[in-house]
Protein backbone atom coordinates (compact mmCIF):
# COMPACT_ATOMS: atom_id res chain seq x y z
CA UNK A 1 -23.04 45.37 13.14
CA UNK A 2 -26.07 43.73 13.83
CA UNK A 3 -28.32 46.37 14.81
CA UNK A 4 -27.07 48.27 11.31
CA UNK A 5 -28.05 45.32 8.96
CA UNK A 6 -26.27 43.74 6.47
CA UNK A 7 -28.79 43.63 3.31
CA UNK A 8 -26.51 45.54 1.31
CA UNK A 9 -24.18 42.61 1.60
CA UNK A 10 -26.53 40.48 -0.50
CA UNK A 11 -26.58 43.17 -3.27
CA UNK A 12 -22.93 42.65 -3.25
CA UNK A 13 -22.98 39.35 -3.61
CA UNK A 14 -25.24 39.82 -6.96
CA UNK A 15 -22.37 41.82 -8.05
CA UNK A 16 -20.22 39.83 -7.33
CA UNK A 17 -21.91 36.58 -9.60
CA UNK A 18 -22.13 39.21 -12.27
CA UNK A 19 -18.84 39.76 -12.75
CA UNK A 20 -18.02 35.92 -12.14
CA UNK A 21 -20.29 35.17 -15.29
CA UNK A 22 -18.84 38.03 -17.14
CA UNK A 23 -15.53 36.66 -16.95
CA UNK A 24 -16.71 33.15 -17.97
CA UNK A 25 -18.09 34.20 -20.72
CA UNK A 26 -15.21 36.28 -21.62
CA UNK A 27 -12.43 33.78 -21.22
CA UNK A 28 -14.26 31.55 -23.00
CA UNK A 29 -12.30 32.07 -25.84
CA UNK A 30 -8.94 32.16 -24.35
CA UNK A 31 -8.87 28.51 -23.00
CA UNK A 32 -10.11 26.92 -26.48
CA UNK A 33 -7.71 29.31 -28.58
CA UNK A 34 -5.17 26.33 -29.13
CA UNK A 35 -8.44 24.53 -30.14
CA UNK A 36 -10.03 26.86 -32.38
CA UNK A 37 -6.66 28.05 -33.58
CA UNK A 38 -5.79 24.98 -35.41
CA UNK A 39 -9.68 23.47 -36.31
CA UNK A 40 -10.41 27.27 -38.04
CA UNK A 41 -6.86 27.73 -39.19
CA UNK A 42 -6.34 31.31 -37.89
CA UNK A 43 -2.90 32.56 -37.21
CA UNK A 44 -1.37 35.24 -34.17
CA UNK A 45 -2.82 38.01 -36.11
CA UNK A 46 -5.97 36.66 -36.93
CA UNK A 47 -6.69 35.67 -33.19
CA UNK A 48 -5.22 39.52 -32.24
CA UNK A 49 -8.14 40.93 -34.71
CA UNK A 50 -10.52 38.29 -32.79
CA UNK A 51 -9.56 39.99 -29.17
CA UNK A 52 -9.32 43.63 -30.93
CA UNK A 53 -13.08 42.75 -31.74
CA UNK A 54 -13.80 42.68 -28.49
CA UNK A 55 -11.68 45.08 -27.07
CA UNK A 56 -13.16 48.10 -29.96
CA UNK A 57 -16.74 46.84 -28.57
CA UNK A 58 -15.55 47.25 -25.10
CA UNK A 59 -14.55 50.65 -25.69
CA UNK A 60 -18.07 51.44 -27.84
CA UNK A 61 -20.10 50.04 -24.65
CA UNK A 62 -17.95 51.96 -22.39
CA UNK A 63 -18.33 55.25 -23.96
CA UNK A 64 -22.19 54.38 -23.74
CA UNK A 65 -23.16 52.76 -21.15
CA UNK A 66 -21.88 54.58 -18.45
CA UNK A 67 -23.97 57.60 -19.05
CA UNK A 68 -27.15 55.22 -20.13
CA UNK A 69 -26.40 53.69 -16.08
CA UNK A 70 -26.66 57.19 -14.79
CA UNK A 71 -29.40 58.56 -16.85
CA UNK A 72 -32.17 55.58 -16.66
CA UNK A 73 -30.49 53.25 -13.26
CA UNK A 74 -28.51 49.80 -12.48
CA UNK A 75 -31.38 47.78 -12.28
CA UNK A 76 -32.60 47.98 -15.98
CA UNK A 77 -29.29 48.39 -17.26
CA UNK A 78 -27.74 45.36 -15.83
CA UNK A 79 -30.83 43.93 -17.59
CA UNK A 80 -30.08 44.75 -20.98
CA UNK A 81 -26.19 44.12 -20.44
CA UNK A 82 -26.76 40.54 -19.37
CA UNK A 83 -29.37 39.50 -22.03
CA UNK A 84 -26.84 41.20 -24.51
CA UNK A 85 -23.61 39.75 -23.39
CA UNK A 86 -25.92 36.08 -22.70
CA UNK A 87 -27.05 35.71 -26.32
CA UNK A 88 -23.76 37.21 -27.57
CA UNK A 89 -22.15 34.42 -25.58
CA UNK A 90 -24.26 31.53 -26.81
CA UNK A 91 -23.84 32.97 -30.77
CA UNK A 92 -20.60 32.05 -30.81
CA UNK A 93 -21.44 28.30 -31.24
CA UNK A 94 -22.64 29.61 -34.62
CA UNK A 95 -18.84 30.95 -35.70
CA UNK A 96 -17.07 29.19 -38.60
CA UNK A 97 -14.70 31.66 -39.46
CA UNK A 98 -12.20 34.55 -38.40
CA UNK A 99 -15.51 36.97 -39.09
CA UNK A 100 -18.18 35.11 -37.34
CA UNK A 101 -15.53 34.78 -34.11
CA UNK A 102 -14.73 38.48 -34.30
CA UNK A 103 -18.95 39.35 -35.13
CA UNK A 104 -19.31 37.12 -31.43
CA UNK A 105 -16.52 38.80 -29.69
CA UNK A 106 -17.95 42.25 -30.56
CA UNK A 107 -21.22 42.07 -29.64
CA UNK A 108 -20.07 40.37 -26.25
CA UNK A 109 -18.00 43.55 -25.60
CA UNK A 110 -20.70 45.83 -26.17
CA UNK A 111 -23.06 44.03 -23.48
CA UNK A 112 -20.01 43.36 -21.33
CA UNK A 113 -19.07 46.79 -20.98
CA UNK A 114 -21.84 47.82 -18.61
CA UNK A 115 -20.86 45.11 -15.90
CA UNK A 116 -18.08 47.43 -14.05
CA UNK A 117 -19.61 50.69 -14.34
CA UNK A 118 -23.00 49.00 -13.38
CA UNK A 119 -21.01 47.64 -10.15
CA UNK A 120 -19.19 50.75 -9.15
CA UNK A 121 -22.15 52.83 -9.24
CA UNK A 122 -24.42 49.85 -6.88
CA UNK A 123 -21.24 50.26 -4.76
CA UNK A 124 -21.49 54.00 -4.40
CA UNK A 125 -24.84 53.78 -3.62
CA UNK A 126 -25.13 51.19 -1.48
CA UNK A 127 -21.67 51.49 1.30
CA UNK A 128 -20.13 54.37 2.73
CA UNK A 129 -16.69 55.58 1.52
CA UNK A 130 -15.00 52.95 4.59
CA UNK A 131 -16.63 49.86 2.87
CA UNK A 132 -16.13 51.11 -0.80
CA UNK A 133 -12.66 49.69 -1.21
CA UNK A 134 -13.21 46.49 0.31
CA UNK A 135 -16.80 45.86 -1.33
CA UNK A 136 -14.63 46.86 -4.58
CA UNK A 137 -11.98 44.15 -3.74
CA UNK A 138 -14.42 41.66 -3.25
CA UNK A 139 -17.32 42.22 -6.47
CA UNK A 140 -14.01 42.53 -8.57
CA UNK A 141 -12.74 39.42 -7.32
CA UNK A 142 -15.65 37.51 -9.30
CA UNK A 143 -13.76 38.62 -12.10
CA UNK A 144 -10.49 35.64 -10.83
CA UNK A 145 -13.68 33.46 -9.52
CA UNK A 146 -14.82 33.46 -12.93
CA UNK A 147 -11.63 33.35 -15.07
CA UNK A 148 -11.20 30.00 -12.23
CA UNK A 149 -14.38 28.68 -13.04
CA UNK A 150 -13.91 29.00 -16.79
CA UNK A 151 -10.97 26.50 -16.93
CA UNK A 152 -12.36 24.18 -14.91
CA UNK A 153 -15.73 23.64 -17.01
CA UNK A 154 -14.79 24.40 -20.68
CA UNK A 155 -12.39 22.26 -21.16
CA UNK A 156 -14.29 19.31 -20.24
CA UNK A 157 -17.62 20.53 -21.76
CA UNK A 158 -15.67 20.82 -24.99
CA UNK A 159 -13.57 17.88 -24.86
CA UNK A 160 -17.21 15.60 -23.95
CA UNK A 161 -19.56 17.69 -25.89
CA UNK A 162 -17.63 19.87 -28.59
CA UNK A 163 -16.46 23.38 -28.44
CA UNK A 164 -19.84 24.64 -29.58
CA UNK A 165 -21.37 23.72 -26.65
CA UNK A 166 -18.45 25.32 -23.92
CA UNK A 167 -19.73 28.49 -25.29
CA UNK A 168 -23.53 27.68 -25.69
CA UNK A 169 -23.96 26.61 -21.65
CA UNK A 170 -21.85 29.01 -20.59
CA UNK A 171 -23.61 32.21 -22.44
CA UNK A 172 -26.47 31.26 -20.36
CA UNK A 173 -26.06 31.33 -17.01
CA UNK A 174 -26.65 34.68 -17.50
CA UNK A 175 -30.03 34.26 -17.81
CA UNK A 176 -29.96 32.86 -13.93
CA UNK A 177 -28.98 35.39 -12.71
CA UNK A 178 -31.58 38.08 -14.05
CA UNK A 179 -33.95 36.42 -11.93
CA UNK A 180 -32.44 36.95 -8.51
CA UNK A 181 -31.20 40.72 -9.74
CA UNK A 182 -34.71 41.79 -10.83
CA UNK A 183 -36.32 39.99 -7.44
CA UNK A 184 -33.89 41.70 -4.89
CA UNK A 185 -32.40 44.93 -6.26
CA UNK A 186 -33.67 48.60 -6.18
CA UNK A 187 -32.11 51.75 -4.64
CA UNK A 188 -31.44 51.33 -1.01
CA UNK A 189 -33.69 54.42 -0.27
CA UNK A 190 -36.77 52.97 -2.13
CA UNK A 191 -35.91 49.09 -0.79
CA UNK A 192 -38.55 47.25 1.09
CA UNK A 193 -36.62 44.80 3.06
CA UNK A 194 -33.58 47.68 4.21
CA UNK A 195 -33.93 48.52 7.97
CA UNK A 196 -33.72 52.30 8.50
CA UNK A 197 -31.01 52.13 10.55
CA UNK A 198 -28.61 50.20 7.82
CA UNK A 199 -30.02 53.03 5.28
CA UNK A 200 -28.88 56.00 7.84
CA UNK A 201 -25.54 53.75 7.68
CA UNK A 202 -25.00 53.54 3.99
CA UNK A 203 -26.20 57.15 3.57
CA UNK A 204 -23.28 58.97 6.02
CA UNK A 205 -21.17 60.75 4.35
CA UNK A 206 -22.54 60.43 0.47
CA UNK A 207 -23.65 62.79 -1.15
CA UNK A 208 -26.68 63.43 -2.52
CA UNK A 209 -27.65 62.53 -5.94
CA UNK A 210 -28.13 65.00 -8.75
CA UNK A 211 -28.69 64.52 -12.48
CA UNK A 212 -25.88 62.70 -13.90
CA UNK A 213 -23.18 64.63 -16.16
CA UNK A 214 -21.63 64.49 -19.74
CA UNK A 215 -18.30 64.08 -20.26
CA UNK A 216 -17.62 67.25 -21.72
CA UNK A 217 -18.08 68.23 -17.69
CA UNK A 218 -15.82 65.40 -16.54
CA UNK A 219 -13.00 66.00 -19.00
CA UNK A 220 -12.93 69.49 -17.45
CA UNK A 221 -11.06 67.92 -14.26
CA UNK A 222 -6.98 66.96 -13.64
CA UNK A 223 -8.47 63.63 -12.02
CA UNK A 224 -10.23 62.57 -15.23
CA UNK A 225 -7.53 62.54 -17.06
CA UNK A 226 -4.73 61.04 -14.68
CA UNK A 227 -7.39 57.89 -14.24
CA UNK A 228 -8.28 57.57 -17.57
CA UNK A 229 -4.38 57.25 -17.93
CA UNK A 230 -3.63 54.72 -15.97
CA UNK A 231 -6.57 52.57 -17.35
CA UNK A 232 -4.67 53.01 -20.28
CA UNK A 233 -1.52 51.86 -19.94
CA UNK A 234 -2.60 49.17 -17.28
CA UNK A 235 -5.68 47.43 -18.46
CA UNK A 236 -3.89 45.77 -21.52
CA UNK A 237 -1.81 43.78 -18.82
CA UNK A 238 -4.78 42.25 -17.53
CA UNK A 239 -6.07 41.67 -21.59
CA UNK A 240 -2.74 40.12 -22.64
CA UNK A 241 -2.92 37.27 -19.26
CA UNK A 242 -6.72 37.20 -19.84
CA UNK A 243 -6.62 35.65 -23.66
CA UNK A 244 -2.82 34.93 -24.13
CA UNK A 245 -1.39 33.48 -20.87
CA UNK A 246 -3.23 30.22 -22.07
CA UNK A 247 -1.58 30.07 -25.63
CA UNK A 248 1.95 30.79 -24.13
CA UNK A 249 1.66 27.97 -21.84
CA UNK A 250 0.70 26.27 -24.69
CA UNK A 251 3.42 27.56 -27.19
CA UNK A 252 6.03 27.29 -24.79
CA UNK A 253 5.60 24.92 -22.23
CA UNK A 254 3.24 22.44 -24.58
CA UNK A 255 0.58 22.44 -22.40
CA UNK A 256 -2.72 20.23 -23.54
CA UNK A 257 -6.43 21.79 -23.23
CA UNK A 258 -7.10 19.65 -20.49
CA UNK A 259 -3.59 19.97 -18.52
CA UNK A 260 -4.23 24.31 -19.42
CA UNK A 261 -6.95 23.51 -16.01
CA UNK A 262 -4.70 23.66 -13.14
CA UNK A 263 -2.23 26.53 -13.80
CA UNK A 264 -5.24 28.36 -14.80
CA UNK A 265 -6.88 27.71 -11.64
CA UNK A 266 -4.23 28.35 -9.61
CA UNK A 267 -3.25 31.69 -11.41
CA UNK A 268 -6.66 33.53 -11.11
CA UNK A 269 -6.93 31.99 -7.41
CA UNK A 270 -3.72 33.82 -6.99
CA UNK A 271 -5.50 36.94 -8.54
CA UNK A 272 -8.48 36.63 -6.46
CA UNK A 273 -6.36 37.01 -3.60
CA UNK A 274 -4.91 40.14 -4.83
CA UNK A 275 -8.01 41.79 -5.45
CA UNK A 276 -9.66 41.28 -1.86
CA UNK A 277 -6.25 42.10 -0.03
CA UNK A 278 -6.01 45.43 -2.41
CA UNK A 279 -9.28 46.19 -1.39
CA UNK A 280 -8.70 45.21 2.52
CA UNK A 281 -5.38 47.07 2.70
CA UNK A 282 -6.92 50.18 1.74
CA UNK A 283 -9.82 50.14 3.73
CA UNK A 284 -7.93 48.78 6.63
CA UNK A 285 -5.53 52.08 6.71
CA UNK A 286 -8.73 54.40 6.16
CA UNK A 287 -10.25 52.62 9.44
CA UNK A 288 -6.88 53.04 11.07
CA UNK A 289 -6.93 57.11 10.95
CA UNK A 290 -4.79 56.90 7.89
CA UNK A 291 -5.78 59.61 4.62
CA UNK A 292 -7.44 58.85 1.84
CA UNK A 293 -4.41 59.67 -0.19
CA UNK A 294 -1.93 58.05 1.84
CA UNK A 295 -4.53 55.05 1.95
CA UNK A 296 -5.16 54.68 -1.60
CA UNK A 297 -1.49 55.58 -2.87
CA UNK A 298 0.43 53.61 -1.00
CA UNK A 299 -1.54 50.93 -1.76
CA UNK A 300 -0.90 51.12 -5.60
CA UNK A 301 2.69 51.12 -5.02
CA UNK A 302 2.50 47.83 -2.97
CA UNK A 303 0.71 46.64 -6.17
CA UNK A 304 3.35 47.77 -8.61
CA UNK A 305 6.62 46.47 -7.05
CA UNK A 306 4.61 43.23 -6.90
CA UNK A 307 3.94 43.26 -10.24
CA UNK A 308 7.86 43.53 -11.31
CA UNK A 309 8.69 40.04 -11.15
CA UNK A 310 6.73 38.48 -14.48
CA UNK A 311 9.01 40.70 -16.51
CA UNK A 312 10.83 37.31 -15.88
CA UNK A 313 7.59 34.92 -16.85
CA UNK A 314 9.51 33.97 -20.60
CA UNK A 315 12.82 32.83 -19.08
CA UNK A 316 11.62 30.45 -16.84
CA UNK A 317 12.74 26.80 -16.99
CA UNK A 318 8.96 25.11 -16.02
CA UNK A 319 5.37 26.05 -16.59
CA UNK A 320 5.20 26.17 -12.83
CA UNK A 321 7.92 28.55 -12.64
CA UNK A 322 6.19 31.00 -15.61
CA UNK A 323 2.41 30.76 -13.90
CA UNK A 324 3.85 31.46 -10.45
CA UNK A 325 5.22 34.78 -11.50
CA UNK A 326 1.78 36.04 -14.03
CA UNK A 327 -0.27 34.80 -10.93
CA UNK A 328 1.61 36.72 -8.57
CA UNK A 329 1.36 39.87 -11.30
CA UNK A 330 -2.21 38.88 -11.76
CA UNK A 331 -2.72 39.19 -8.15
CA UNK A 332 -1.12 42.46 -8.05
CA UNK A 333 -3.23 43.92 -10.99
CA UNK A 334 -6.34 42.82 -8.94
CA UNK A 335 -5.21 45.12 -5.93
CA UNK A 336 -4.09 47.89 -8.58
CA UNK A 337 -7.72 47.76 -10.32
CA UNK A 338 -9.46 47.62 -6.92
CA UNK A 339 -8.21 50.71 -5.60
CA UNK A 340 -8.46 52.73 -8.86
CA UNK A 341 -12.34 51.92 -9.14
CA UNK A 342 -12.43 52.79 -6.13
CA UNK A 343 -10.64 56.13 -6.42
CA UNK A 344 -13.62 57.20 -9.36
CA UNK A 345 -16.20 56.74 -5.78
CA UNK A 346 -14.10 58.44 -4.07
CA UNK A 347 -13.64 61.45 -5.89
CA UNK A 348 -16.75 62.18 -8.05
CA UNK A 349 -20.02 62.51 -7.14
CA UNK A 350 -22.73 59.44 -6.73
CA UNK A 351 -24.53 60.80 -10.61
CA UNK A 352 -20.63 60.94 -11.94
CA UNK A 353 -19.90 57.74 -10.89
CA UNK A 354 -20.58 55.36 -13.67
CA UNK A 355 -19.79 57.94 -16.40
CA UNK A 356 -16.39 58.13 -15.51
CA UNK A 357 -15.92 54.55 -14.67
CA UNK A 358 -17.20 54.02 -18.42
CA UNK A 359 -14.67 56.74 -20.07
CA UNK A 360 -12.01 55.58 -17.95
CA UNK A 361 -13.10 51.94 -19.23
CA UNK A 362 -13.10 53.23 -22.64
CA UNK A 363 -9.46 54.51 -21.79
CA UNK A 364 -8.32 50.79 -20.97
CA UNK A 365 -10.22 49.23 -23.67
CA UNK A 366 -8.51 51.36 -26.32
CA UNK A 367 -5.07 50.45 -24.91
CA UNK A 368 -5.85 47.07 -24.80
CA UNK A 369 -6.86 47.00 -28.41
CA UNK A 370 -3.45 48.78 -29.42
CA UNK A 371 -1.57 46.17 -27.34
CA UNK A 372 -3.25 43.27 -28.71
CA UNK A 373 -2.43 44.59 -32.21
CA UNK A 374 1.40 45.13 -31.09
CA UNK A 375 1.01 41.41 -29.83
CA UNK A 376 -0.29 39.89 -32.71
CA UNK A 377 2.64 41.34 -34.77
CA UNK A 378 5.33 40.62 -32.33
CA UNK A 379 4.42 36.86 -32.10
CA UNK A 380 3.72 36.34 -35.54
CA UNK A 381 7.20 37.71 -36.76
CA UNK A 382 9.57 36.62 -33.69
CA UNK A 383 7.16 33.63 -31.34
CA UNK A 384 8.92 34.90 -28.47
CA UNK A 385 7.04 36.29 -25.20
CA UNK A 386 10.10 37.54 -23.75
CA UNK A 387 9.44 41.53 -24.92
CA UNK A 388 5.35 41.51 -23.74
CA UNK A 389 6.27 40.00 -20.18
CA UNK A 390 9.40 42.53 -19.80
CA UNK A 391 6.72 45.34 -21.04
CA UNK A 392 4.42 43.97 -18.35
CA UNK A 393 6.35 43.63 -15.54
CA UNK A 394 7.31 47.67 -15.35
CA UNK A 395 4.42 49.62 -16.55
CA UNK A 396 2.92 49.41 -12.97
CA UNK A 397 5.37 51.32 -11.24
CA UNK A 398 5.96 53.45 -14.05
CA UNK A 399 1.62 54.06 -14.12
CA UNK A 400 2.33 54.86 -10.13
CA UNK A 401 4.76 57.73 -11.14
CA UNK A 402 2.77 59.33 -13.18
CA UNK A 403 -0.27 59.41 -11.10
CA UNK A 404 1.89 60.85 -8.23
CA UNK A 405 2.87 63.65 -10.80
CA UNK A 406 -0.26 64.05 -12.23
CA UNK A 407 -2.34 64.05 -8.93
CA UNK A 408 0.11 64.70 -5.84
CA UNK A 409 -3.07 63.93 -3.82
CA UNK A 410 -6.63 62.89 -4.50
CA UNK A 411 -8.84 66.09 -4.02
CA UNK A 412 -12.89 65.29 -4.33
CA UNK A 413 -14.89 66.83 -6.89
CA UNK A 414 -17.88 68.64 -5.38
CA UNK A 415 -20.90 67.92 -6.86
CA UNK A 416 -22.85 70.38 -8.75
């Protein structure tokens, strides 16, 4: 691969810290929530509202952004994301109160929302449809890097330092990062440092790019709907371990802040895992002769029947026992989210891309939100787990179902 070049690596490795400081800054909150939870006084349904917050920003910036990516570009977008999400980050030190918390958490999901679309579209443009699913695996798993990182620095931070100040370093590492993304990025065909040869690579087999489309257009198509579907019912898995999994090991198990570390670190290892072996398994079957749809599909299932297990997460005996099961899930969510970005560069046009990875965003952020309501309610009147995990544990294979019903195989939209 020499004589091809492998700059477009290095833009994936920008990705890749984006989404690794995204999820810092995201889980933030999660890891001090025993913390906060008792020094502001809020109860489950308080800290639901907090994560709803989020979550109804999430959906906002997703409805927005992804058209705003496509209309005006990646490289000034991510700009405006990251400063957004950055200060966002850092203004929660300033929080006293249910309302300053879920003030924080909004405007953190409004910049944060950009980061995936952002990604997927940088992906489409910059590796062929072989590479897509693996560079997918691998920017998404910044995501577990990230949510590993998070547990491993906050807790200490706060514990040395205060809480105020977990959020305040954290928010702005973002800053960092502008520099090298501003410095290195611009579309492969305009780039100074990309060899022809790697561009003639990237280039085979996209297509080319066009004006970028409403959703109006999108919502016209079978595979627009079946996506935004499974974003759905799926994201709010990925929500609930995100900014719960650390107060259940807490509420059941009696886990410390500081002892929270390891079965953190261990779970979203676990997850990163999942996401690069999602992404390799699918690519690896596409090298291997194998059909896009029988590539892609058969992947997901792998993914679901993995996930089954932490239907069994509030029974077990040991904290040990309970992470080992939501890492393995974890993991198997990372494949699951791999492939289905990947399916939105696989089917719709380069100008489509990040438009329909925002409404199918949107999709997941709005069930998300109505699952961290349900949550809220569920633990305030009962305390018991038991129901969310058993919920968890079976939505994957019955998402896979319906996507085999809704779309018995993955036909391209042509570009118009």
């Amino acid at each position: 691969m020499a004589e091809i070049g492998n700059y477009r690596w290095r833009i994936l490795a920008l990705l890749f810290f984006a989404t690794t400081i995204n999820y810092i800054d995201r889980q933030v909150i999660g890891i001090l929530a025993p913390v906060l939870q008792t020094e502001i006084g809020w109860n489950e349904i308080d800290y639901s509202r907090i994560v709803m917050a989020f979550q109804i920003a999430y959906a906002i910036g997703m409805a927005s952004t992804g058209y705003f990516l496509d209309r005006f570009g990646t490289r000034i977008g991510f700009v405006v994301a990251i400063v957004v999400w950055s200060l966002a980050g850092i203004g929660h030190a300033l929080a006293r109160s249910v309302a300053g918390f879920a003030l924080a958490r909004f405007v953190l999901g409004i910049g944060e929302a950009a980061n995936f679309p952002a990604c997927l579209k940088t992906v489409s443009e910059w590796f062929p449809q072989k590479e897509r699913a693996l560079a997918t695996g691998i920017f998404n798993s910044g995501s577990n890097i990230g949510a590993i990182l998070a547990p491993l620095t906050v807790p200490f931070i706060a514990t040395q330092y205060g809480w105020q100040w977990a959020f305040i370093i954290t928010g702005a590492m973002g800053f960092i990062w502008l520099i090298f993304w501003w410095r290195m990025y611009t579309k492969p065909e305009l780039h100074p440092v990309l060899s022809q040869g790697e561009l003639a690579y990237i280039q085979s087999g996209n297509q080319a790019a066009a004006s970028p489309v409403r959703w109006g257009q999108l919502l016209a198509f079978r595979q627009t709907w079946a996506l935004c579907l499974m974003r759905f019912i799926t994201d709010p898995v990925w929500w609930f371990f995100l900014f719960w999994v650390p107060k259940f090991l807490y509420a059941q198990y009696g886990l410390q802040l500081q002892a929270l570390s390891l079965p953190l670190i261990v779970l979203f290892l676990v997850a990163d895992a999942g996401s690069i072996s999602g992404g390799w398994l699918s690519s690896f079957w596409l090298k291997r002769g194998r059909s896009l749809n029988f590539a892609r599909r058969n992947t997901l299932l792998v993914c679901a029947l993995l996930a089954m297990p932490v239907a069994l997460a509030a029974q077990m005996p040991s904290a040990a026992g309970a992470v080992a099961l939501v890492a393995l899930a974890a993991a198997a969510y990372q494949g699951w989210s791999a492939n289905i970005f990947t399916i939105v560069t696989d089917l719709y046009p380069k100008n489509a891309v990040a438009s329909m990875s925002g409404l199918a965003g949107m999709s997941g952020a709005i069930g998300g939100t109505l699952f961290s309501s349900l949550i809220g309610y569920v633990l305030e009147s009962t305390g018991n787990y038991a129901l969310i995990f058993g919920g968890a544990g079976f939505i994957f294979i019955s998402a896979w179902l319906l996507l085999r019903t809704m779309l018995p195989s993955l036909q391209i939209i042509k570009n118009k």
